[in-house]
C-alpha atoms as a PDB file:
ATOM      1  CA  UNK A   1      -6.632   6.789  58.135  1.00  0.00           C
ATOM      2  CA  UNK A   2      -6.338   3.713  59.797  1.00  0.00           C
ATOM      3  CA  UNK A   3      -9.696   2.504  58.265  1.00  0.00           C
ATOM      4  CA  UNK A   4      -8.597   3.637  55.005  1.00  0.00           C
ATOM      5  CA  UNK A   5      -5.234   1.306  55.774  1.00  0.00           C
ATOM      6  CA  UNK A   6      -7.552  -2.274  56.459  1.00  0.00           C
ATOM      7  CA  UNK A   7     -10.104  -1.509  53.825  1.00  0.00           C
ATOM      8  CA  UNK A   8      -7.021  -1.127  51.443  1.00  0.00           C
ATOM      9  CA  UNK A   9      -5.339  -4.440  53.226  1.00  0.00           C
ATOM     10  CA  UNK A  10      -8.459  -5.867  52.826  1.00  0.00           C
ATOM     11  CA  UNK A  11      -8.879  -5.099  48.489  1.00  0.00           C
ATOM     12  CA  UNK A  12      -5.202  -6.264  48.265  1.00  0.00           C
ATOM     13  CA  UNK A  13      -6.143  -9.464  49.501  1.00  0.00           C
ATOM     14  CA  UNK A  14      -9.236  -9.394  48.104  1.00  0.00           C
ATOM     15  CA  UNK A  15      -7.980  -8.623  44.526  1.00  0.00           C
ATOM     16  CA  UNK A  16      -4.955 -11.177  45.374  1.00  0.00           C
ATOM     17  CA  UNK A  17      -7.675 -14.227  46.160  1.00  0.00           C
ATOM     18  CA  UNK A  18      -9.024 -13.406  42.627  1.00  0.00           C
ATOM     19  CA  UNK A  19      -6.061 -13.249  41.083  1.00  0.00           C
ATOM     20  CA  UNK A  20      -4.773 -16.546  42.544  1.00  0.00           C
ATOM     21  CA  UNK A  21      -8.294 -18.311  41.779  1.00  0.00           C
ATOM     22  CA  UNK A  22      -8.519 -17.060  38.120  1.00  0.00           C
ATOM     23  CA  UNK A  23      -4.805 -18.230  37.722  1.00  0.00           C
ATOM     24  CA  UNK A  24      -5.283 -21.580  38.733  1.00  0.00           C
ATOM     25  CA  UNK A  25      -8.351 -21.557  36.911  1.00  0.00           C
ATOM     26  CA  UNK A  26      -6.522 -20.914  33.691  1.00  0.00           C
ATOM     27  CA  UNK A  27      -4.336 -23.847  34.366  1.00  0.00           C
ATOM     28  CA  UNK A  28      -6.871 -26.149  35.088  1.00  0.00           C
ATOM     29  CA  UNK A  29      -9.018 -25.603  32.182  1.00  0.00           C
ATOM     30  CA  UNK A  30      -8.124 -27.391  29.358  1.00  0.00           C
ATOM     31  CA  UNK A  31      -8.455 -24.604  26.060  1.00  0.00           C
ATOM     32  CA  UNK A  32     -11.212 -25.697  23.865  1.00  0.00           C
ATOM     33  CA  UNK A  33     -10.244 -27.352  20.188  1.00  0.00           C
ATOM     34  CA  UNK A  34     -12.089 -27.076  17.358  1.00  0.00           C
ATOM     35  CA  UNK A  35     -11.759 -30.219  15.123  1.00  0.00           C
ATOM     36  CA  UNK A  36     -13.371 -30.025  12.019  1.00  0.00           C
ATOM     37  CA  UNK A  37     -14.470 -32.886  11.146  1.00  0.00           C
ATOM     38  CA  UNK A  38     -13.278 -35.489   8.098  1.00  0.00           C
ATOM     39  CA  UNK A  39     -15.558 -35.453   4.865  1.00  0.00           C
ATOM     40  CA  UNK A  40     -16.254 -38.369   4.167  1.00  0.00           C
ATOM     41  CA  UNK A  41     -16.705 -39.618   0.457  1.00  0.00           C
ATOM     42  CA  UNK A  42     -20.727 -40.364   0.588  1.00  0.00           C
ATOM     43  CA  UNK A  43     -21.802 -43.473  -0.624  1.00  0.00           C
ATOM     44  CA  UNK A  44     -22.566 -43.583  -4.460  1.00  0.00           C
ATOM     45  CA  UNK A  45     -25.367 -46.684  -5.139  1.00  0.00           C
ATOM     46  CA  UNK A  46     -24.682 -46.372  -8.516  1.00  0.00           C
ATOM     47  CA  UNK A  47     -21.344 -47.033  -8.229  1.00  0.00           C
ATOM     48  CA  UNK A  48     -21.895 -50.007  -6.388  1.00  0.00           C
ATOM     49  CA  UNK A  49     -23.842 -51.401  -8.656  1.00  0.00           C
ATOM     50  CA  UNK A  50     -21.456 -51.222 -11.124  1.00  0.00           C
ATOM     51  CA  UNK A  51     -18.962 -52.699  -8.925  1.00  0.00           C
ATOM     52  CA  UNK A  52     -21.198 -55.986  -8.326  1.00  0.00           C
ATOM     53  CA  UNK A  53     -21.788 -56.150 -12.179  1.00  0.00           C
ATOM     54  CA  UNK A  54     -18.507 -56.140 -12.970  1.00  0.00           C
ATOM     55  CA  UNK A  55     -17.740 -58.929 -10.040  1.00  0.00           C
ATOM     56  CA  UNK A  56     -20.858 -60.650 -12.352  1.00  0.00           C
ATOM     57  CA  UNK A  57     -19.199 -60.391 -15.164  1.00  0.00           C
ATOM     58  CA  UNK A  58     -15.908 -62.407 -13.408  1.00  0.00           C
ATOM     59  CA  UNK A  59     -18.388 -65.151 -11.890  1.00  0.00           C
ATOM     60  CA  UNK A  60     -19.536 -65.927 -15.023  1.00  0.00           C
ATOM     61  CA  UNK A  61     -15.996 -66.114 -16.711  1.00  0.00           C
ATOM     62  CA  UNK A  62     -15.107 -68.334 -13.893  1.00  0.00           C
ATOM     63  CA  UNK A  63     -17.697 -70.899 -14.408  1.00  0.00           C
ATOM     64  CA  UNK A  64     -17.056 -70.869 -18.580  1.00  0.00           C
ATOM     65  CA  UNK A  65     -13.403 -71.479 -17.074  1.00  0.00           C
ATOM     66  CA  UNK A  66     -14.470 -74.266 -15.050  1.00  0.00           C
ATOM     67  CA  UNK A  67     -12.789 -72.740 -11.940  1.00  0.00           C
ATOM     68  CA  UNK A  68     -14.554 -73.466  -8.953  1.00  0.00           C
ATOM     69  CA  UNK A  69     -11.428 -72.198  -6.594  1.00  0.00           C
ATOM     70  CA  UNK A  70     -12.303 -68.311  -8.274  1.00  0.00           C
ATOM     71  CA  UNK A  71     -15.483 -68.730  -7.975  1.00  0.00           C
ATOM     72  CA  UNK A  72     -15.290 -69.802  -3.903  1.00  0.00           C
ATOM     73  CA  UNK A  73     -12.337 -66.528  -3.567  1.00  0.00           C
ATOM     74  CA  UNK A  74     -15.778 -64.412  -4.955  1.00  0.00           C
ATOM     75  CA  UNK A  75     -17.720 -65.355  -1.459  1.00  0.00           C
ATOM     76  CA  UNK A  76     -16.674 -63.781   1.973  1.00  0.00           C
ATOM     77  CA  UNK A  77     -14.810 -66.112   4.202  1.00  0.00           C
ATOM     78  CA  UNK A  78     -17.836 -66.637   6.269  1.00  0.00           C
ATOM     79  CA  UNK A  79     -20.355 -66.209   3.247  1.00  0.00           C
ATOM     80  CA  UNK A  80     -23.430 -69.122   3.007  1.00  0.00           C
ATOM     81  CA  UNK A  81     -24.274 -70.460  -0.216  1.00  0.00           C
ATOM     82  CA  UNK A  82     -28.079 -72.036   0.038  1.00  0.00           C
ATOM     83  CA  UNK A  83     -29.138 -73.298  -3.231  1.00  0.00           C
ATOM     84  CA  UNK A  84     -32.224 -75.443  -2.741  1.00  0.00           C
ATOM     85  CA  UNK A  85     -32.811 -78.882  -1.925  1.00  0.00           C
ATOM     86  CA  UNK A  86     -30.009 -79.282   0.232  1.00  0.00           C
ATOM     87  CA  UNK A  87     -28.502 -77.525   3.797  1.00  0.00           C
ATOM     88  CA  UNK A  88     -26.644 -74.442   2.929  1.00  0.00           C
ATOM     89  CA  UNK A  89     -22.874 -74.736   2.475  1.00  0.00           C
ATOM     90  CA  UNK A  90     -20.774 -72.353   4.565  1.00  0.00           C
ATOM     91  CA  UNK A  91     -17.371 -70.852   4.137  1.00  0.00           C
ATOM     92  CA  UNK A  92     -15.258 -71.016   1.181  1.00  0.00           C
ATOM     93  CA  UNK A  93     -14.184 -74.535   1.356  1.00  0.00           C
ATOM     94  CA  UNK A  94     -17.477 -75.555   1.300  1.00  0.00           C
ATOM     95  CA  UNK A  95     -18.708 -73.449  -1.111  1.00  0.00           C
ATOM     96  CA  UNK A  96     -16.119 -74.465  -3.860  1.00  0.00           C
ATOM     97  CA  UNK A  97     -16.627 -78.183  -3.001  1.00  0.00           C
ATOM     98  CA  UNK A  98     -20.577 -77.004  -4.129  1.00  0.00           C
ATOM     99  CA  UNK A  99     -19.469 -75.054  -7.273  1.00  0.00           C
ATOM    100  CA  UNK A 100     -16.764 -77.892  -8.054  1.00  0.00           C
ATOM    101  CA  UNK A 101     -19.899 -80.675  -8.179  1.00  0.00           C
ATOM    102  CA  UNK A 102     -22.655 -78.272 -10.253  1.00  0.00           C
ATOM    103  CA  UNK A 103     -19.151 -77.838 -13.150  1.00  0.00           C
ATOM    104  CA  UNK A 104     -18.792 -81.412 -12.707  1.00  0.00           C
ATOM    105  CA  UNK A 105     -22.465 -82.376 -13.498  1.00  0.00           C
ATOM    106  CA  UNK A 106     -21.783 -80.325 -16.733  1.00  0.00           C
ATOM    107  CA  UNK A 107     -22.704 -76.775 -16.274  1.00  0.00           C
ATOM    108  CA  UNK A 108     -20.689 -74.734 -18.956  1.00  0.00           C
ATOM    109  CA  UNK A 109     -22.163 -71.029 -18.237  1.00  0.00           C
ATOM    110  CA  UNK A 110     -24.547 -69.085 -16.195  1.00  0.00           C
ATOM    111  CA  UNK A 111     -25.733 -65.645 -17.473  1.00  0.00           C
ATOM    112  CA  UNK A 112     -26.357 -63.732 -14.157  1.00  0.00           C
ATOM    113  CA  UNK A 113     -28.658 -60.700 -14.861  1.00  0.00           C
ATOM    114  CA  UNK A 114     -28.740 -57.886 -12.265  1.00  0.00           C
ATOM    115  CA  UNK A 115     -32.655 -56.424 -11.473  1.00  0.00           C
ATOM    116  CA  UNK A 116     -32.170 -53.811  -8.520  1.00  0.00           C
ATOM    117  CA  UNK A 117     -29.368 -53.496  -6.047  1.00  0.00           C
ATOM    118  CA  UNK A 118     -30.231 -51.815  -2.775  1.00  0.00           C
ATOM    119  CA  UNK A 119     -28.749 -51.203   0.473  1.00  0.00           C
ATOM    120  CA  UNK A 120     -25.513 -48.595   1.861  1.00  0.00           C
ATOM    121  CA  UNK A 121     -21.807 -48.726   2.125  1.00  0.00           C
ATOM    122  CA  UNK A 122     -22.377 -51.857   5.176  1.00  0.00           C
ATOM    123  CA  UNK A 123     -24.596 -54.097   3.239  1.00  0.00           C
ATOM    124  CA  UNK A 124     -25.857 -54.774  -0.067  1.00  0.00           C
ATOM    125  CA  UNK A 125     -28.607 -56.848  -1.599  1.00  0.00           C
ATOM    126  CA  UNK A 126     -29.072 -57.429  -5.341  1.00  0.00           C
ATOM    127  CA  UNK A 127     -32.210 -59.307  -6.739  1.00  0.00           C
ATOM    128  CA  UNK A 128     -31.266 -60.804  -9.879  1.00  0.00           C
ATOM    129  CA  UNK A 129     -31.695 -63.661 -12.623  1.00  0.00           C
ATOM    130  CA  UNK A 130     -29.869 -66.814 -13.333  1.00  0.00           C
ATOM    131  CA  UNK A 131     -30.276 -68.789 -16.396  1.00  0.00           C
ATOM    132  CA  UNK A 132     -28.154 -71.986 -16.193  1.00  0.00           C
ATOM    133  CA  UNK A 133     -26.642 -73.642 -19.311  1.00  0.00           C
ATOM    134  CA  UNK A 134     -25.292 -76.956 -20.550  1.00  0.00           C
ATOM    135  CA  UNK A 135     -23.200 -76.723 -23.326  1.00  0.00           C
ATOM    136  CA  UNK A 136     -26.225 -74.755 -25.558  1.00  0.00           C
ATOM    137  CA  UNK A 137     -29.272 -75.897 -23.676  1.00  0.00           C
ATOM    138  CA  UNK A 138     -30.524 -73.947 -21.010  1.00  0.00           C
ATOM    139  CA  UNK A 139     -30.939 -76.276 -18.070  1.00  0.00           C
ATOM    140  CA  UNK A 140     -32.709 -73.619 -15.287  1.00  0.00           C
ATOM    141  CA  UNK A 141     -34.146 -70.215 -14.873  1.00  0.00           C
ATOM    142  CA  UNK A 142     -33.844 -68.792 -11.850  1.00  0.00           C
ATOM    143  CA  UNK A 143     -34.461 -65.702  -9.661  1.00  0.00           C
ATOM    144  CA  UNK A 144     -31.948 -64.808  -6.502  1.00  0.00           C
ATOM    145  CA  UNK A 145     -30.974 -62.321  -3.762  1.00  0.00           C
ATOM    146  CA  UNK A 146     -27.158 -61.868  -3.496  1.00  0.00           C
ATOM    147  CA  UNK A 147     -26.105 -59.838  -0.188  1.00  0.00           C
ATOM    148  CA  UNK A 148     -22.730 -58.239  -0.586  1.00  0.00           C
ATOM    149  CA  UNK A 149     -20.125 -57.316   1.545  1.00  0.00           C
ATOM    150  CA  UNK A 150     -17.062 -55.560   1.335  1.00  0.00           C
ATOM    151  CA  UNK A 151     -13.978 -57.804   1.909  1.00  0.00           C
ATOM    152  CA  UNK A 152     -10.453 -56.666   1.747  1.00  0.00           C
ATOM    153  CA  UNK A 153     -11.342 -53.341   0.291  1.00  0.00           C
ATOM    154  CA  UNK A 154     -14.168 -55.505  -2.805  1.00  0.00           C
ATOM    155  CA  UNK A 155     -17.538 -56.311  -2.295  1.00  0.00           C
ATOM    156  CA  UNK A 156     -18.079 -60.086  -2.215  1.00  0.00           C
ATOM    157  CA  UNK A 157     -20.994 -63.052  -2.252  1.00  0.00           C
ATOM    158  CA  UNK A 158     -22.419 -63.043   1.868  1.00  0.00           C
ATOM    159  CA  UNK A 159     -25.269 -65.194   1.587  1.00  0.00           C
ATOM    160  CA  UNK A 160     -26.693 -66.350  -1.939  1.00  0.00           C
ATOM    161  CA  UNK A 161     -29.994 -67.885  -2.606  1.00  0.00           C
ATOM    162  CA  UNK A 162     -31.823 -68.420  -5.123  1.00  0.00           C
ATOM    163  CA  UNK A 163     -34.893 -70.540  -6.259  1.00  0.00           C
ATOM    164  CA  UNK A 164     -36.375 -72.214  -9.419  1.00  0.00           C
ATOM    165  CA  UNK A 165     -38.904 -70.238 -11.500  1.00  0.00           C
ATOM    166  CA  UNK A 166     -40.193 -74.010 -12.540  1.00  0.00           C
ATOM    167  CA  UNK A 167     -42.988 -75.037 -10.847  1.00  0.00           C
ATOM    168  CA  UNK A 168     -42.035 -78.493  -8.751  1.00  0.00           C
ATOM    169  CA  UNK A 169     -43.334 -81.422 -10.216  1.00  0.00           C
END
């Protein structure tokens, strides 16, 4: 009887170590969360595309209106404007003083077609055409890459190049 009495001690304490370690066990571990995750809209190219035609469609108004101030507020603040034969002009300051001196010279309207746009919700690059007017005569045709990026909530002019589809002479 006496054995009986210390193997029985001995479960008690047994089953009372287990108890104890489980409990704290429980406390310790932190319950597991399931967070579903957010759906995110997925990026629509198309759309985009549509988005950079339509800022198009202002750039040219601007330069019909003469307003080289709108058209600099179209570029990112740290957006590079590299026409050719001269070192790229950088930020919007620079790039209206640019746009103020090709109005000046007597450009009256650009018609800015769009080719391809490519590129994801970051980053996008458009390959497009330029013909450049002076009053009715066309004065260049060009070809350019336009990367856009978005800027307060729109997609604006990063870097813009473009290059003469004249041969040099």
């Amino acid at each position: 009887m006496k054995n009986l009495s210390i193997l029985s001690n001995q479960m008690i304490v047994v089953l009372t170590l287990c108890g104890l370690t489980l409990g704290f066990q429980s406390c310790t571990e932190k319950a597991e969360t399931k967070i579903e995750p957010v759906a995110e809209a997925e990026f629509d190219l198309a759309e985009a595309k549509a988005e950079i035609e339509e800022a198009n469609k202002n750039f040219m108004a601007l330069v019909a209106a003469g307003d080289s101030v709108g058209i600099a507020n179209l570029y990112t603040t740290d957006a590079k404007l590299m026409f050719a034969g001269k070192p790229a002009d950088v930020g919007r300051t620079n790039i209206q003083t640019a746009f103020s001196q090709i109005l000046n010279s007597g450009v009256t309207k650009v018609d800015l077609k769009t080719k391809e746009v490519f590129g994801t919700e970051d980053l996008l690059a458009e390959e497009g055409e330029v013909i450049v007017y002076v009053g009715d005569m066309v004065v260049a045709e060009e070809k350019f890459i336009v990367l856009w990026k978005k800027e307060d909530g729109k997609w604006k002019l990063f870097r813009d190049i473009s290059n003469s589809n004249t041969p040099p002479q």
